[in-house]
N, C-alpha and C. Protein backbone atom coordinates (compact mmCIF):
# COMPACT_ATOMS: atom_id res chain seq x y z
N UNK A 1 -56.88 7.85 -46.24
CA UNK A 1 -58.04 7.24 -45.63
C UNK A 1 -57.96 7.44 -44.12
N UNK A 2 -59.12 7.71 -43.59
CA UNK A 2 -59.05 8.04 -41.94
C UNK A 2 -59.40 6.72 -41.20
N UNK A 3 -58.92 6.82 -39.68
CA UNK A 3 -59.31 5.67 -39.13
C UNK A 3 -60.30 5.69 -38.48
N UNK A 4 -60.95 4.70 -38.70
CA UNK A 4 -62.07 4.83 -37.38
C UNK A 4 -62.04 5.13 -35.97
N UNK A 5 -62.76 5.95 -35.07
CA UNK A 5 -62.44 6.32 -34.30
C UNK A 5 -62.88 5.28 -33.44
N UNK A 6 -62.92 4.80 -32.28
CA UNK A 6 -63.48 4.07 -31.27
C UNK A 6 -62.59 4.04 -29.93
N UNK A 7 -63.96 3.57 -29.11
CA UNK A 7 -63.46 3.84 -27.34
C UNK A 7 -63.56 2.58 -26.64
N UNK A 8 -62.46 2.33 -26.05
CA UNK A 8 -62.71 1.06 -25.18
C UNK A 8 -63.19 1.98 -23.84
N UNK A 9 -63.84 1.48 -22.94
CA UNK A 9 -64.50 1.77 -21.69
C UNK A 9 -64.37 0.41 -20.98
N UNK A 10 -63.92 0.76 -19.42
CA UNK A 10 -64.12 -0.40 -18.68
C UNK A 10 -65.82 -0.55 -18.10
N UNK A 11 -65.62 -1.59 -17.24
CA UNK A 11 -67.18 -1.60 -16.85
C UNK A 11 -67.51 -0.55 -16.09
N UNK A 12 -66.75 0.11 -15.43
CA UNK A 12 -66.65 0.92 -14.19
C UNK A 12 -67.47 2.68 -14.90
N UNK A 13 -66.51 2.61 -16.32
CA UNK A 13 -66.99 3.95 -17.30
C UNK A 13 -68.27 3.80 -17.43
N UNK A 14 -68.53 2.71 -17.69
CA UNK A 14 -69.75 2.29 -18.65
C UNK A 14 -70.51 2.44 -17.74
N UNK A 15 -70.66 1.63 -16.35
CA UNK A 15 -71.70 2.32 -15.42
C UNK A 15 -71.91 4.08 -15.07
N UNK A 16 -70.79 4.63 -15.00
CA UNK A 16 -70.66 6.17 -14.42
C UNK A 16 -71.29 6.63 -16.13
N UNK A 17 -71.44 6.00 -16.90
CA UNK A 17 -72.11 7.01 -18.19
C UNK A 17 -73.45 6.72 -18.28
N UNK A 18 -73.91 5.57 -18.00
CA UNK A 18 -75.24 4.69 -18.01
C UNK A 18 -76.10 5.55 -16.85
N UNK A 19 -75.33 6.14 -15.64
CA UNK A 19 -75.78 6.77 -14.80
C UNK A 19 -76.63 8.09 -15.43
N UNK A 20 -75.19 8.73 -15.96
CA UNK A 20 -74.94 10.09 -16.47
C UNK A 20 -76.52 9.85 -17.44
N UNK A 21 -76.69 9.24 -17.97
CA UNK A 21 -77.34 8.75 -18.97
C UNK A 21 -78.71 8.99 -19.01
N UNK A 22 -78.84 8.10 -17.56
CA UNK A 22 -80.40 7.89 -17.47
C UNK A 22 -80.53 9.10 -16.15
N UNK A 23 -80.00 9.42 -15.33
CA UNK A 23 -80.82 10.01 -13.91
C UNK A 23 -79.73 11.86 -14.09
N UNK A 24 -78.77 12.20 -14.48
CA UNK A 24 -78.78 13.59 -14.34
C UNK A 24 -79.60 14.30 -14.96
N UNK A 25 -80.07 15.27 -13.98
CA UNK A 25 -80.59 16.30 -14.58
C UNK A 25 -80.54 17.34 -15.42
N UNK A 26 -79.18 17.27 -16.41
CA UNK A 26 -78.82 18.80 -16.89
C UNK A 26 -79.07 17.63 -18.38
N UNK A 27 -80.15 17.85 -19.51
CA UNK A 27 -80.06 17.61 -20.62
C UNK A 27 -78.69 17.33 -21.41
N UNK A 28 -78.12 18.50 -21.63
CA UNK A 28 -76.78 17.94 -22.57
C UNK A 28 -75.84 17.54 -21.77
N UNK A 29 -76.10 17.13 -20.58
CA UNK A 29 -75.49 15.50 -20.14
C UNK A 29 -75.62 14.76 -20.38
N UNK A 30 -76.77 14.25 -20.18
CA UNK A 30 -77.49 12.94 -21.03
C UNK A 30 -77.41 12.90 -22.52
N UNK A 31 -77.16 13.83 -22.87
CA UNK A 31 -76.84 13.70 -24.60
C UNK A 31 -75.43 12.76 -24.28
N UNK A 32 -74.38 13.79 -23.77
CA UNK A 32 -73.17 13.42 -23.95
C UNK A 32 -72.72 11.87 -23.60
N UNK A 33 -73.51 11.75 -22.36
CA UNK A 33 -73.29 10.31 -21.91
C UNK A 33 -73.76 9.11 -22.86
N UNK A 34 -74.69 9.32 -23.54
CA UNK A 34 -75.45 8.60 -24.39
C UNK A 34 -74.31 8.18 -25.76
N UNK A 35 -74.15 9.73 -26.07
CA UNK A 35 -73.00 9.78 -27.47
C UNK A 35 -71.70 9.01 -27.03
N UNK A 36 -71.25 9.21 -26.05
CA UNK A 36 -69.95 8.14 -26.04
C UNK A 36 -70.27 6.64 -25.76
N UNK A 37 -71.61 6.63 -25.35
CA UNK A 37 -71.87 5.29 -24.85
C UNK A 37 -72.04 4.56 -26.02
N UNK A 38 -72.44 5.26 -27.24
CA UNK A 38 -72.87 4.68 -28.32
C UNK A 38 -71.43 4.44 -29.41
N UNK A 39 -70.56 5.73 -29.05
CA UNK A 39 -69.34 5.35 -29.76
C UNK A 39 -68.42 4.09 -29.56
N UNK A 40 -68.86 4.15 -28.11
CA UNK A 40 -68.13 2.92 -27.37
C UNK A 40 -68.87 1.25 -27.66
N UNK A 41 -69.86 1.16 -28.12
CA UNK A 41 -70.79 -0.11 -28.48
C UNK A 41 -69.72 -0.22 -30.35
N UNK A 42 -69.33 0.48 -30.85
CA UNK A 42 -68.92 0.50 -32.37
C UNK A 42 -69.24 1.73 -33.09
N UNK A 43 -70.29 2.54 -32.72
CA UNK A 43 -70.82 3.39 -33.75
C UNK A 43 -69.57 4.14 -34.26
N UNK A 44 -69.58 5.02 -35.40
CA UNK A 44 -68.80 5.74 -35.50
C UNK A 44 -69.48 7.26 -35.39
N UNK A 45 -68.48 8.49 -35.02
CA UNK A 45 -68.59 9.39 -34.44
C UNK A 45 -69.59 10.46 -35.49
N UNK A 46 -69.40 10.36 -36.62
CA UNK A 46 -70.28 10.43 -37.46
C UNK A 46 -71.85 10.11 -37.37
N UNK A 47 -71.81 9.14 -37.43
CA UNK A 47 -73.18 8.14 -37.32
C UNK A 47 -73.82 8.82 -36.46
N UNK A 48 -73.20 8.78 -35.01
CA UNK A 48 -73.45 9.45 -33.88
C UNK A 48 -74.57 10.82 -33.96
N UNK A 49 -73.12 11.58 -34.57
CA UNK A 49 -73.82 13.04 -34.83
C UNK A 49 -75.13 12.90 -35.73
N UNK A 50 -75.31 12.19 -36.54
CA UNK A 50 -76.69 12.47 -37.91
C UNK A 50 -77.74 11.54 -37.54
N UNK A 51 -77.24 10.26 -37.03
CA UNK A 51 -78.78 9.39 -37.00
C UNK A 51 -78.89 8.57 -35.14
N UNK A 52 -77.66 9.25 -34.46
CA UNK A 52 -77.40 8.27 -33.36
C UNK A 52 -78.29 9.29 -31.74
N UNK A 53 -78.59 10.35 -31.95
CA UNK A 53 -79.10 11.15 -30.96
C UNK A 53 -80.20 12.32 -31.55
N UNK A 54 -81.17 12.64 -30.41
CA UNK A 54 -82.27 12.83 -30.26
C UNK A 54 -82.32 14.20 -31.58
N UNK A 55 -81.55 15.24 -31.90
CA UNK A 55 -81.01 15.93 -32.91
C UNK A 55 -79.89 15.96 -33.31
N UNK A 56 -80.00 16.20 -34.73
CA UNK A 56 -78.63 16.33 -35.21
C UNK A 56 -77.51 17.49 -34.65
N UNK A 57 -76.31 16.49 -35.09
CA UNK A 57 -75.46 17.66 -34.49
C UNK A 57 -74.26 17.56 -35.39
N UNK A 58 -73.32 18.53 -35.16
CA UNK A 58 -72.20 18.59 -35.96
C UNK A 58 -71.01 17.87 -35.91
N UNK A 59 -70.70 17.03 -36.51
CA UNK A 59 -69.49 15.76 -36.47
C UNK A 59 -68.74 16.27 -35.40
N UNK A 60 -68.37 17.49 -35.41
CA UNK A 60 -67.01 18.27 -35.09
C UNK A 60 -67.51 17.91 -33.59
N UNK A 61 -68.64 18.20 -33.00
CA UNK A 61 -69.41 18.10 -31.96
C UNK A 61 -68.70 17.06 -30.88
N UNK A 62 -69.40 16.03 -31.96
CA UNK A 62 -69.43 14.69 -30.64
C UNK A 62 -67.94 14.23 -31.37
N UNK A 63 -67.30 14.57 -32.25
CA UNK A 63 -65.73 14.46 -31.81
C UNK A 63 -65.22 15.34 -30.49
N UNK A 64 -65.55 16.30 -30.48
CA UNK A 64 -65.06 17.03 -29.24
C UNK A 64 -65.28 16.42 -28.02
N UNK A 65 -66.25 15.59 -27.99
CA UNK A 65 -67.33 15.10 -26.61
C UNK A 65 -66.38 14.12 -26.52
N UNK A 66 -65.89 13.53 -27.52
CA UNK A 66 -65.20 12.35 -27.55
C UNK A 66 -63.48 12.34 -27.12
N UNK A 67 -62.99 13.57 -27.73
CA UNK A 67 -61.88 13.94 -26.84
C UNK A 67 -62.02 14.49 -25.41
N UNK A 68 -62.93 14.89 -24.59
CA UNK A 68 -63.11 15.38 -24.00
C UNK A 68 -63.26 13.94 -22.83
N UNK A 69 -63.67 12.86 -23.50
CA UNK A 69 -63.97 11.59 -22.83
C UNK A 69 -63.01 10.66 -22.60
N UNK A 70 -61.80 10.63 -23.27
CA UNK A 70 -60.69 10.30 -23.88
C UNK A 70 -59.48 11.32 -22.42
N UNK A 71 -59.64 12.15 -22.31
CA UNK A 71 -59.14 13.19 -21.76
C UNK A 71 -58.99 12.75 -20.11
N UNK A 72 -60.61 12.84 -19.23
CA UNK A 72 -60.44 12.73 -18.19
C UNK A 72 -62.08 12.17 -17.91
N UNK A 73 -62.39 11.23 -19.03
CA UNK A 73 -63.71 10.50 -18.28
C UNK A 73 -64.79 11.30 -18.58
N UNK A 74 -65.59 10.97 -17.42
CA UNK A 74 -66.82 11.15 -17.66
C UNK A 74 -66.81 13.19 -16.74
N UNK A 75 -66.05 13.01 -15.86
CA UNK A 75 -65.87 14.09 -15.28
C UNK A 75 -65.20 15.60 -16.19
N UNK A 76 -64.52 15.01 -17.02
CA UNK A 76 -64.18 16.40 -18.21
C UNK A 76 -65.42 16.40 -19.23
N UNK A 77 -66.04 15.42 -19.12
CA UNK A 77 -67.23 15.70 -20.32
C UNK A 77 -67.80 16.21 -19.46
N UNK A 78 -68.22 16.11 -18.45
CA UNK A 78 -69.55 17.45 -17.43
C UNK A 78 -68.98 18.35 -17.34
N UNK A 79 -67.75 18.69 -16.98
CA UNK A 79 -67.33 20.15 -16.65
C UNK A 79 -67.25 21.05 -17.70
N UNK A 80 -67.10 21.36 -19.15
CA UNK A 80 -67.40 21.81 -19.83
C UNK A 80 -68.84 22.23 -20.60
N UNK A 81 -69.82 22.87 -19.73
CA UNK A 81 -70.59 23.41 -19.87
C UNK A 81 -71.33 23.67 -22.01
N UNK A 82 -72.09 23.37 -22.48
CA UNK A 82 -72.43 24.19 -23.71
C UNK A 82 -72.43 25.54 -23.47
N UNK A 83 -72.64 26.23 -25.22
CA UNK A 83 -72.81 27.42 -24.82
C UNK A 83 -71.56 28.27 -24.44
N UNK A 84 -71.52 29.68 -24.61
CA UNK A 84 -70.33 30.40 -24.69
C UNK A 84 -70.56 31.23 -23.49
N UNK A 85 -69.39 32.60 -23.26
CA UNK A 85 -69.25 33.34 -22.35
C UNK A 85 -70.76 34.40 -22.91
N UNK A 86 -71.02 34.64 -21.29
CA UNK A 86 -72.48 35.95 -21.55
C UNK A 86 -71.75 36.68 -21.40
N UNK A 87 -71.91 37.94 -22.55
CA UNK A 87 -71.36 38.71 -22.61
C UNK A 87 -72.50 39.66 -21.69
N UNK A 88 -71.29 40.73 -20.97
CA UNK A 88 -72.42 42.32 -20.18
C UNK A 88 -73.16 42.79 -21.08
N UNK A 89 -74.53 43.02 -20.94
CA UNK A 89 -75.32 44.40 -21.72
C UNK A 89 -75.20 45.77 -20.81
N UNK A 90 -74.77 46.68 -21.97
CA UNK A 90 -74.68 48.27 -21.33
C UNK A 90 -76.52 48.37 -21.21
């Protein structure tokens, strides 16, 4: 049986994500800030991904978002960009 995942956040997180949340401009910021904000209220990371944000996404997803939050804050969840390397066209 697995454990539930969950995040304690101080108030200090919770404002710098609430920010992230409502006023940056780069879209899958505001996803991300939203998804931990919601993991952090109880949801589980699951939930998250299928009924907790604006589209679905893949569990694996907002687990990643979630280590990534876990890691170094709110600042390692922005610096990792979506999306892969552009590859050159000949």
């Amino acid at each position: 049986m697995t454990q539930k995942q969950t995040l304690k956040l101080t108030e200090g997180q919770k404002k710098e994500l609430n920010k992230i949340r409502h006023h940056d401009p780069r879209p899958w910021a505001r996803e991300r800030g939203a998804a931990i904000l919601k993991i952090a209220t109880g949801k589980s990371p699951d939930w998250v991904a299928q009924k907790g944000l604006l589209k679905e996404r893949d569990a694996g997803t907002v687990y990643f978002w979630l280590k990534l939050s876990r890691e170094g804050g709110a600042k390692m969840l922005l610096t990792r960009q979506p999306g892969g390397v552009r590859r050159r066209r000949l």
